[in-house]
Protein backbone atom coordinates (compact mmCIF):
# COMPACT_ATOMS: atom_id res chain seq x y z
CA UNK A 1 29.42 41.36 20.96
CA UNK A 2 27.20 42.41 18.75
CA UNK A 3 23.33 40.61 18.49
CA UNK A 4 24.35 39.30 14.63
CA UNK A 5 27.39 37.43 15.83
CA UNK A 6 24.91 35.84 19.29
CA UNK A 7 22.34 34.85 16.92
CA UNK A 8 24.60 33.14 14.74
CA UNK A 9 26.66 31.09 17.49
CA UNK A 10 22.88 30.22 19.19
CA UNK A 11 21.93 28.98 16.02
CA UNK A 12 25.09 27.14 15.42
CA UNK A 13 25.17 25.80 18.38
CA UNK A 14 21.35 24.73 18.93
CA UNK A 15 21.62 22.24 16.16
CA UNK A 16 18.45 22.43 15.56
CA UNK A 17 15.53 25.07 15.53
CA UNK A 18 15.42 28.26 17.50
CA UNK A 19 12.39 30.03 18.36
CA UNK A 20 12.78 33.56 17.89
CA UNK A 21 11.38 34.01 21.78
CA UNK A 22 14.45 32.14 22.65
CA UNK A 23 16.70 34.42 20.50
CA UNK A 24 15.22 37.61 21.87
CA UNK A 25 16.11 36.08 25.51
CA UNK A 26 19.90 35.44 24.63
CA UNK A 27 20.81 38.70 23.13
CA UNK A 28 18.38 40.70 25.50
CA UNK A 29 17.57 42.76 22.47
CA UNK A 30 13.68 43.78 20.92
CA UNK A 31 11.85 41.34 19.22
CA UNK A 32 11.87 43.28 16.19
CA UNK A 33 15.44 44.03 16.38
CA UNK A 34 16.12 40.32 16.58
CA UNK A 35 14.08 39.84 13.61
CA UNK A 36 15.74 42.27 11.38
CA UNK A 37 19.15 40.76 12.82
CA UNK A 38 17.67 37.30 11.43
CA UNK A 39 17.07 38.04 8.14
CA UNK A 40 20.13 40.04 7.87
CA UNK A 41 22.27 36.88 8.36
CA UNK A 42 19.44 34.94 6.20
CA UNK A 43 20.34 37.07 3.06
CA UNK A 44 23.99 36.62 4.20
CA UNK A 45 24.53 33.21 3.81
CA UNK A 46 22.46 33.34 1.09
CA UNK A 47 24.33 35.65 -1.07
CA UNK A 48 27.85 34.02 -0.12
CA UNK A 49 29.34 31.01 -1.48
CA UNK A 50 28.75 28.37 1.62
CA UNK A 51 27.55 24.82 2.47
CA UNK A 52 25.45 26.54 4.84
CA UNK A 53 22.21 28.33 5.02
CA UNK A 54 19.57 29.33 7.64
CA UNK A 55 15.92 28.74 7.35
CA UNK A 56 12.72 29.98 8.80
CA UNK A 57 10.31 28.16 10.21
CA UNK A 58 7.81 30.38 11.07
CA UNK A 59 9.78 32.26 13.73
CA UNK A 60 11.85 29.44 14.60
CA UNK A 61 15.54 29.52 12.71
CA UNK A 62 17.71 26.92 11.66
CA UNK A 63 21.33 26.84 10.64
CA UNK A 64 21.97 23.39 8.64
CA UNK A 65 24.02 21.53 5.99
CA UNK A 66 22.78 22.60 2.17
CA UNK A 67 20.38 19.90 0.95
CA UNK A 68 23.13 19.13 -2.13
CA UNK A 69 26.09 18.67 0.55
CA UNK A 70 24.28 16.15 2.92
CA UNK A 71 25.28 13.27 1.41
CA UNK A 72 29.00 13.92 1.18
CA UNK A 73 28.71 15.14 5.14
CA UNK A 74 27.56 11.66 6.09
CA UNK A 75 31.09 10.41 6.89
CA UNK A 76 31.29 13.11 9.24
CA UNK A 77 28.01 13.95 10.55
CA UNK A 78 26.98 12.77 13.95
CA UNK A 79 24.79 9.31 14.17
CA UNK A 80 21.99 11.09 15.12
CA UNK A 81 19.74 7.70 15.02
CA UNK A 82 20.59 4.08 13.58
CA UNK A 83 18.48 2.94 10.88
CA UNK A 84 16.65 0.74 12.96
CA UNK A 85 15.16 3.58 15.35
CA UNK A 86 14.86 5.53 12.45
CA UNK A 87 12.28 3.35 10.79
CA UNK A 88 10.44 3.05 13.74
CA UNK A 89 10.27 7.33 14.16
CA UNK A 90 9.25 6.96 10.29
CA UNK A 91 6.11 5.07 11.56
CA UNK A 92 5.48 6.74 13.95
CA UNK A 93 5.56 9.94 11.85
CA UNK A 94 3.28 8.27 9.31
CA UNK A 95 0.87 6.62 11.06
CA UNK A 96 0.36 9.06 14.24
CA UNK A 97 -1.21 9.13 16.66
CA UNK A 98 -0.19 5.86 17.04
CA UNK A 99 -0.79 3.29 19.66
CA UNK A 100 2.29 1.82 21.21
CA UNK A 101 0.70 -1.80 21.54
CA UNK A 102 -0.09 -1.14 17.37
CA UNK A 103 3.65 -0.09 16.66
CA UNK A 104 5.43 -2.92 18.80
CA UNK A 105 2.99 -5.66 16.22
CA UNK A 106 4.42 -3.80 13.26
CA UNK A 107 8.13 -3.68 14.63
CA UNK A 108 8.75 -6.38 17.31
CA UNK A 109 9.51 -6.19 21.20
CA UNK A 110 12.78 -4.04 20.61
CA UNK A 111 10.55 -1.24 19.39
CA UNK A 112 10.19 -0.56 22.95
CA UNK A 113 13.68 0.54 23.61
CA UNK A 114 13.76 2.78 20.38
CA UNK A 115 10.45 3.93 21.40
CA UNK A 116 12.25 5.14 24.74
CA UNK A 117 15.32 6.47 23.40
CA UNK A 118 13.08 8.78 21.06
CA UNK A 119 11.17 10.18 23.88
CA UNK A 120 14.41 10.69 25.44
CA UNK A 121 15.91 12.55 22.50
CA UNK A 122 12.42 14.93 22.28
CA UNK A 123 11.21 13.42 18.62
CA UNK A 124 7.82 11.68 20.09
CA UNK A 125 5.67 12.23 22.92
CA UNK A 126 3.74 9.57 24.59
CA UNK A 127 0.65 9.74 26.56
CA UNK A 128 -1.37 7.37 28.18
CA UNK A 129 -4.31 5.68 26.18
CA UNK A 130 -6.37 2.81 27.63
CA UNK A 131 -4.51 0.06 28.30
CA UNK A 132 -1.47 1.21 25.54
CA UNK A 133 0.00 4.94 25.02
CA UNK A 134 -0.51 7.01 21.86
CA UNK A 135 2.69 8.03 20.60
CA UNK A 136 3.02 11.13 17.89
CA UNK A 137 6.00 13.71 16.80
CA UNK A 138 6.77 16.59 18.53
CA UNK A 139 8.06 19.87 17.14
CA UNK A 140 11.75 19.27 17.67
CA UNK A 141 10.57 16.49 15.35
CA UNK A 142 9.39 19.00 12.63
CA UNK A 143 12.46 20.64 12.62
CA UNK A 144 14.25 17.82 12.39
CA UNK A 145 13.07 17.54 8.95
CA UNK A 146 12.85 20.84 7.88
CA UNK A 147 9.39 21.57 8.73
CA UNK A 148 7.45 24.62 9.53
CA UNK A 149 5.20 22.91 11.56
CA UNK A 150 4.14 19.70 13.82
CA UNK A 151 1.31 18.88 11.13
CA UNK A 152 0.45 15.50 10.63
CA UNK A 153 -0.29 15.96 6.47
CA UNK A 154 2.96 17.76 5.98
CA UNK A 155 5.46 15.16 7.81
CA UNK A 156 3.53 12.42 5.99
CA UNK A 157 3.80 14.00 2.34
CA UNK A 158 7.79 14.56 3.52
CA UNK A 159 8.53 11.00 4.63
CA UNK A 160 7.01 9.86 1.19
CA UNK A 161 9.08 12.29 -0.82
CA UNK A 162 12.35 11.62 1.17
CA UNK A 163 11.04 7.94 0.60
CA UNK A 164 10.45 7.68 -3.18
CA UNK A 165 14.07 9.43 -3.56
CA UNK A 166 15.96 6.38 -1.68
CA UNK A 167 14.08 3.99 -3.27
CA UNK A 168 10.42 4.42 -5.09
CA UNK A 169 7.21 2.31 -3.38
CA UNK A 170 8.80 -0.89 -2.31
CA UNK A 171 11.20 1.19 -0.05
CA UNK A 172 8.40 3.61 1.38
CA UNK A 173 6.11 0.75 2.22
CA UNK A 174 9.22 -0.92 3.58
CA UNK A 175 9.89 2.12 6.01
CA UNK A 176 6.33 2.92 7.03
CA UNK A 177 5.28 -0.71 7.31
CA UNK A 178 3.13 -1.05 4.78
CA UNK A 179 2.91 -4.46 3.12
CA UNK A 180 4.22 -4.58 -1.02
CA UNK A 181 1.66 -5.86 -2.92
CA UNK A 182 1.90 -7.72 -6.11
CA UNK A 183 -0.87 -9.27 -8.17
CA UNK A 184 -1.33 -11.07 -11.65
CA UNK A 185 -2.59 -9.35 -14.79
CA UNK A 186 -6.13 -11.44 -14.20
CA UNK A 187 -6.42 -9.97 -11.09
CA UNK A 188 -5.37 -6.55 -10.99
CA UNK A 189 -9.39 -5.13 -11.03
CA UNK A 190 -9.18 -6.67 -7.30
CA UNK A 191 -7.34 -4.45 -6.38
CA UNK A 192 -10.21 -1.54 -7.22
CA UNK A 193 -12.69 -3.53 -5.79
CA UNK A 194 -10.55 -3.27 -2.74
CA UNK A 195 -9.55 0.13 -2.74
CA UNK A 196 -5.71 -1.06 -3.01
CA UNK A 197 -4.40 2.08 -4.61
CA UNK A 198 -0.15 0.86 -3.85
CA UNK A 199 0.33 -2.46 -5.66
CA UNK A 200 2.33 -3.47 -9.01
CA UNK A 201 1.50 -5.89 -11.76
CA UNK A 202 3.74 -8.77 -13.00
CA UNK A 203 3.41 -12.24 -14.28
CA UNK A 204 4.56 -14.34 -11.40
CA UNK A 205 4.42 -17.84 -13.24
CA UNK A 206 6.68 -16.78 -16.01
CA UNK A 207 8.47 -13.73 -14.65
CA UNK A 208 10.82 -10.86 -16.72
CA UNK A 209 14.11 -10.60 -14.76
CA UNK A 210 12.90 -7.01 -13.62
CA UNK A 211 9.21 -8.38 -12.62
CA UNK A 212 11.72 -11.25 -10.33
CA UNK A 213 13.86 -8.55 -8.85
CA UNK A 214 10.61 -6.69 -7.72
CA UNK A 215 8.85 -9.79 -7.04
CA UNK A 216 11.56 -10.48 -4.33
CA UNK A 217 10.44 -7.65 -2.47
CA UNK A 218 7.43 -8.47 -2.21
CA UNK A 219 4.82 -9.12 0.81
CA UNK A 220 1.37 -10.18 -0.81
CA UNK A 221 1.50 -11.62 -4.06
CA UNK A 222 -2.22 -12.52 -5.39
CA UNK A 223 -2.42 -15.53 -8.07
CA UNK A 224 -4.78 -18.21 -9.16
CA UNK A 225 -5.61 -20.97 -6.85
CA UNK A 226 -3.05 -23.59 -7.71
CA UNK A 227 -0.22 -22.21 -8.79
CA UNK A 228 1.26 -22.48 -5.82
CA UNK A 229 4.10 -23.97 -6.19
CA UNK A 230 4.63 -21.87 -9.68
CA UNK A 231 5.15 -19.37 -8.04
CA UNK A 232 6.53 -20.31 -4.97
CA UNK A 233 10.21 -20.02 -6.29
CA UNK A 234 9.83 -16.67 -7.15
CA UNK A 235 8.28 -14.64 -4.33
CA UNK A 236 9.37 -15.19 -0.46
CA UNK A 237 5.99 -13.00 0.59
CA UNK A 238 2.93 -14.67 1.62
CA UNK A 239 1.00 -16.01 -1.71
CA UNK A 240 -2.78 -15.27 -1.83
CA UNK A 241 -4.33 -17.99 -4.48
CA UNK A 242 -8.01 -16.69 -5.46
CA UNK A 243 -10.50 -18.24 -7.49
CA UNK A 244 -12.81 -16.65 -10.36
CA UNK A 245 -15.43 -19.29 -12.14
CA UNK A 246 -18.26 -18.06 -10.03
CA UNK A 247 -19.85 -14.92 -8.55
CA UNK A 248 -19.36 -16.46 -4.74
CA UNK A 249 -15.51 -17.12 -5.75
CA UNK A 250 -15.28 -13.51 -6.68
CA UNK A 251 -16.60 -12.49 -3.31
CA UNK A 252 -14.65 -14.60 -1.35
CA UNK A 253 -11.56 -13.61 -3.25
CA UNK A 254 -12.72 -9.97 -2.14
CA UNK A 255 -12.89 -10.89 1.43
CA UNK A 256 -9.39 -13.06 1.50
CA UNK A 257 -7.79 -9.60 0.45
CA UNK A 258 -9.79 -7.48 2.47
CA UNK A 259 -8.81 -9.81 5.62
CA UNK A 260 -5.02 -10.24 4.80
CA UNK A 261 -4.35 -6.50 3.79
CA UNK A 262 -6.51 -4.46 6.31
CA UNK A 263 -4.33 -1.77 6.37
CA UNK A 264 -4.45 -1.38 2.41
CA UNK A 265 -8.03 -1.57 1.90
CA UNK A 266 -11.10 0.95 1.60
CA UNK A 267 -13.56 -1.06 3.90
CA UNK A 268 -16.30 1.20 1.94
CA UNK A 269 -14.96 0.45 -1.26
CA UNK A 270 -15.46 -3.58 -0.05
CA UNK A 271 -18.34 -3.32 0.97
CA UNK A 272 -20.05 -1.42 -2.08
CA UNK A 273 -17.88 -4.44 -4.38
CA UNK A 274 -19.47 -7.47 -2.60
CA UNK A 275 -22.96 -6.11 -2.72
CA UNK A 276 -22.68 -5.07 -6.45
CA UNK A 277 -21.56 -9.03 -7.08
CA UNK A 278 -24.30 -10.62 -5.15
CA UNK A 279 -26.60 -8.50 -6.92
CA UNK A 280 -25.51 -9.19 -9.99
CA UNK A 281 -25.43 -12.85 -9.05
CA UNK A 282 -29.06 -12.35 -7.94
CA UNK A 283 -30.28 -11.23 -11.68
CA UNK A 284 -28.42 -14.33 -13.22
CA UNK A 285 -29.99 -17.03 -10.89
CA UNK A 286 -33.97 -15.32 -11.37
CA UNK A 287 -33.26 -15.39 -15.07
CA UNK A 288 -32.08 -19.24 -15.13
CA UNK A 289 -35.48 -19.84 -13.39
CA UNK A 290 -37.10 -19.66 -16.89
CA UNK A 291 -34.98 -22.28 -18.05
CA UNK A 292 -36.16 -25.75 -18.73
CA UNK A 293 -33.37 -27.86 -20.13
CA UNK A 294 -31.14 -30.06 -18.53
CA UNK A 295 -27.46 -30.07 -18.91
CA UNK A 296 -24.63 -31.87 -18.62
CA UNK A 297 -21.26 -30.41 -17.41
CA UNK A 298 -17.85 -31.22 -18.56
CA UNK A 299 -15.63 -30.28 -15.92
CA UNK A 300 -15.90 -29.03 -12.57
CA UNK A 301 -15.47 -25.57 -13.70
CA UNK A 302 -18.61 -25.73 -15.39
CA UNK A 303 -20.13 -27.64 -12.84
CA UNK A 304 -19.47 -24.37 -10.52
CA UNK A 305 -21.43 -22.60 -12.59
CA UNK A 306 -24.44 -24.94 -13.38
CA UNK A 307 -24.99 -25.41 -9.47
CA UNK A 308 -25.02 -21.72 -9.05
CA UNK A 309 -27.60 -21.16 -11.79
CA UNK A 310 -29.68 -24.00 -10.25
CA UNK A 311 -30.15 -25.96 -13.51
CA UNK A 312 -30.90 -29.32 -13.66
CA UNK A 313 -28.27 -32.29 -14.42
CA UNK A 314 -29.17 -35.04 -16.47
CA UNK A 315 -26.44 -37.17 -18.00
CA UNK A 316 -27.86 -36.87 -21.09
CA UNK A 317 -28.36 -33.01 -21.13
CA UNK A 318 -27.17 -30.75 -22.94
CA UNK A 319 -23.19 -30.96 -23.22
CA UNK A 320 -21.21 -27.83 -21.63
CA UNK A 321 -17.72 -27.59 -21.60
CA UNK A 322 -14.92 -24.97 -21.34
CA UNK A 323 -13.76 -23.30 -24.75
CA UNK A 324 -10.10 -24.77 -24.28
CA UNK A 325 -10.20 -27.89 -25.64
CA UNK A 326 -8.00 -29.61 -24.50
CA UNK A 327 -6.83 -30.10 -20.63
CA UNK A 328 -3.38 -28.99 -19.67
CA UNK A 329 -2.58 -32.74 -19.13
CA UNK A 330 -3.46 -33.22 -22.80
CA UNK A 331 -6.81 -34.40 -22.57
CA UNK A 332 -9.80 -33.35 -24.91
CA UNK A 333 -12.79 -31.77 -23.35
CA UNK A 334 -15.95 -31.56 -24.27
CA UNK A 335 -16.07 -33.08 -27.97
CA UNK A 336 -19.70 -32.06 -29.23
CA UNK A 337 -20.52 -29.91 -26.74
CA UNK A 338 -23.15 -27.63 -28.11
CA UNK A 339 -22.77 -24.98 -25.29
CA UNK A 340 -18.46 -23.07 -25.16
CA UNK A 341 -17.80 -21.62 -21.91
CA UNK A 342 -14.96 -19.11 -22.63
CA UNK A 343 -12.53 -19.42 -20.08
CA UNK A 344 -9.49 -16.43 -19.22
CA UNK A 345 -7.71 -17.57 -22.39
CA UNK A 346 -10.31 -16.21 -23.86
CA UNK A 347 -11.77 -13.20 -22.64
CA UNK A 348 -10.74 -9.53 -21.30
CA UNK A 349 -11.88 -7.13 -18.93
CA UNK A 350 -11.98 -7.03 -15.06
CA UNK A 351 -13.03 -9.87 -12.96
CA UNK A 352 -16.70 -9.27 -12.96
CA UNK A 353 -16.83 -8.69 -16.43
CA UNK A 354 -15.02 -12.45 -16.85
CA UNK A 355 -17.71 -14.35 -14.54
CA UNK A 356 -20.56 -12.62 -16.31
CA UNK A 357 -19.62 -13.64 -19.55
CA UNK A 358 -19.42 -17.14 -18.41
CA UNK A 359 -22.86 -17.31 -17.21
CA UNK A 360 -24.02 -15.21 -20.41
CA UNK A 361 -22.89 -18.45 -22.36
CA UNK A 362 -24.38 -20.85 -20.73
CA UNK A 363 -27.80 -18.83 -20.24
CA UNK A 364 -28.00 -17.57 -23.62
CA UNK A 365 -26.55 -20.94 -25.04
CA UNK A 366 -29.72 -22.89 -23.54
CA UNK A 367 -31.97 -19.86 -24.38
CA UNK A 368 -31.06 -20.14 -28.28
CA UNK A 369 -31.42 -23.81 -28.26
CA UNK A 370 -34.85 -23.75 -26.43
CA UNK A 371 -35.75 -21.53 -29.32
């Protein structure tokens, strides 16, 4: 037998990677002969019409199915792992090292006997950790997938490429057990303040038939407090409702997001946003100190805002109401008011920008008419 034909039925064979250590030992030939012998078949299958090829690893070899054949070998390829476990190794993967007590929250109690069977089959390795075990890949793991090397970066950037072919976003954060976020156009610049880099945009109250198909996917879905049942029929997630008349809503909108998608968030990011907005608050209420005149809200919205500022109430004051008009029950607010607060109908930008320019009105508004 010649050492071409042994390397070839080793590597056939193996299934999987062999190091070139191992090859030296089963054709009891020099390293360097081995190596030559390698490449030789490399170029081989290379130059020849096949559905095969061999790859290097970085002195580990594989023989495997062409990339463009896999999918037609799936009727006959072994089941190597069920979808289920395989999910679970994809988090694994991703997330690594990961605690076991962490991954059985994500994936239930019968991530246990996947966990088992993959330790069994060589992908992970677990090791003891406190009262849990850390669980991460091992090489037979790498070549699994095709990779040079155990690295944590490099099997992370393949499971999202292998990811965003099946299925874009929704079916990567499905797989690595990331939550799918959705939000409304108001409230996309949350999203920034949080960090959130993996969310889409649609209008959940009224939505396109491709903004429903995605919204069914969804996990989080952020909308204005009480439009609950608006949007309700349209998403099966969890529905965040958030408020934005004042600076304190903002905040606590901030925190309700930072709370429910932990995972998501850039805690720094968070914690620069809320101390920009009570800042910010903090310059509004100091310059409403200067104020003398009373006023007189016209809604509770406005009435948010008034409180915050500290002004003073008098039911003769002057008359502040929202720049709609009219209620969405038909009623008129605010006839003769002398001070328009422009609600989101009204104005643009993100949602600092929106609460600013509602104080700005009513500030400036009792500034000019002091003059």
């Amino acid at each position: 037998m010649s050492e071409l034909e042994v390397i070839e039925a080793a590597l056939f064979a193996a299934g999987r990677a062999v190091s070139l250590e191992k090859l030296v030992k089963i054709t009891g030939k020099p390293k360097k002969t081995v190596l030559l012998g390698v490449q030789e078949l490399m170029e081989a299958y290379s130059s020849r019409e096949s559905g095969v090829e061999i790859l290097d690893l970085g002195e580990r070899y594989v023989m495997q199915v062409k990339p463009e054949y896999s999918e037609l070998m799936r009727e006959v390829a072994p089941k190597e792992l069920s979808a289920p476990k395989l999910r679970t190794l994809s988090m694994i993967a991703y997330h690594q090292p990961l605690l076991q007590s962490d991954l059985i929250e994500m994936r239930g109690s019968g991530a246990y006997d996947h966990i088992k069977d993959l330790i069994e089959r060589g992908f992970v390795e677990s090791v003891p950790c406190g009262r849990s075990r850390q669980l991460s890949t091992t090489s037979l793991f790498a070549d699994y997938f095709g990779l040079k090397r155990n690295d944590p970066k490099a099997i992370k950037e393949k499971i999202l490429d292998l990811l965003k072919a099946e299925g874009g976003q929704s079916e990567i954060n499905r797989w690595i057990g990331k939550k799918t976020v959705a939000v409304t156009p108001m409230y996309e610049s949350l999203m920034g303040m949080c960090g959130i880099k993996d969310y889409f945009v649609a209008n959940a109250y009224s939505p396109s038939k491709e903004e429903l198909s995605r919204l069914l996917e969804v996990d989080v879905l952020v909308v204005t407090a009480g439009y609950l049942e608006t949007v309700r029929q349209h998403c099966d997630g969890e529905i965040l409702e958030v408020r934005s008349t004042t600076f304190e809503d903002v905040v606590e909108a901030v925190s309700t997001i930072a709370e429910e998608l932990s995972d998501e968030i850039d805690p720094k990011c968070v914690e620069d946003t809320i101390r920009k907005i009570r800042e910010t608050r903090e310059r509004y209420v100091s310059s409403a100190l200067l104020i003398e005149r009373r006023v007189k809200p016209a809604t509770e919205m406005v009435s948010k805002i008034v409180n915050d500022l500290n002004l003073r109430v008098s039911a003769d004051g002057v008359l502040v109401a929202p720049d709609y008009g009219t209620s969405k029950s038909g009623v008129k607010i605010g006839n003769g008011a002398e001070i328009l607060v422009p609600t989101h109908r009204s104005v643009e930008g993100d949602l600092l920008r929106r609460v600013c320019m509602k104080y700005d009105a009513v500030l400036e508004g009792l500034k000019n008419l002091e003059d």
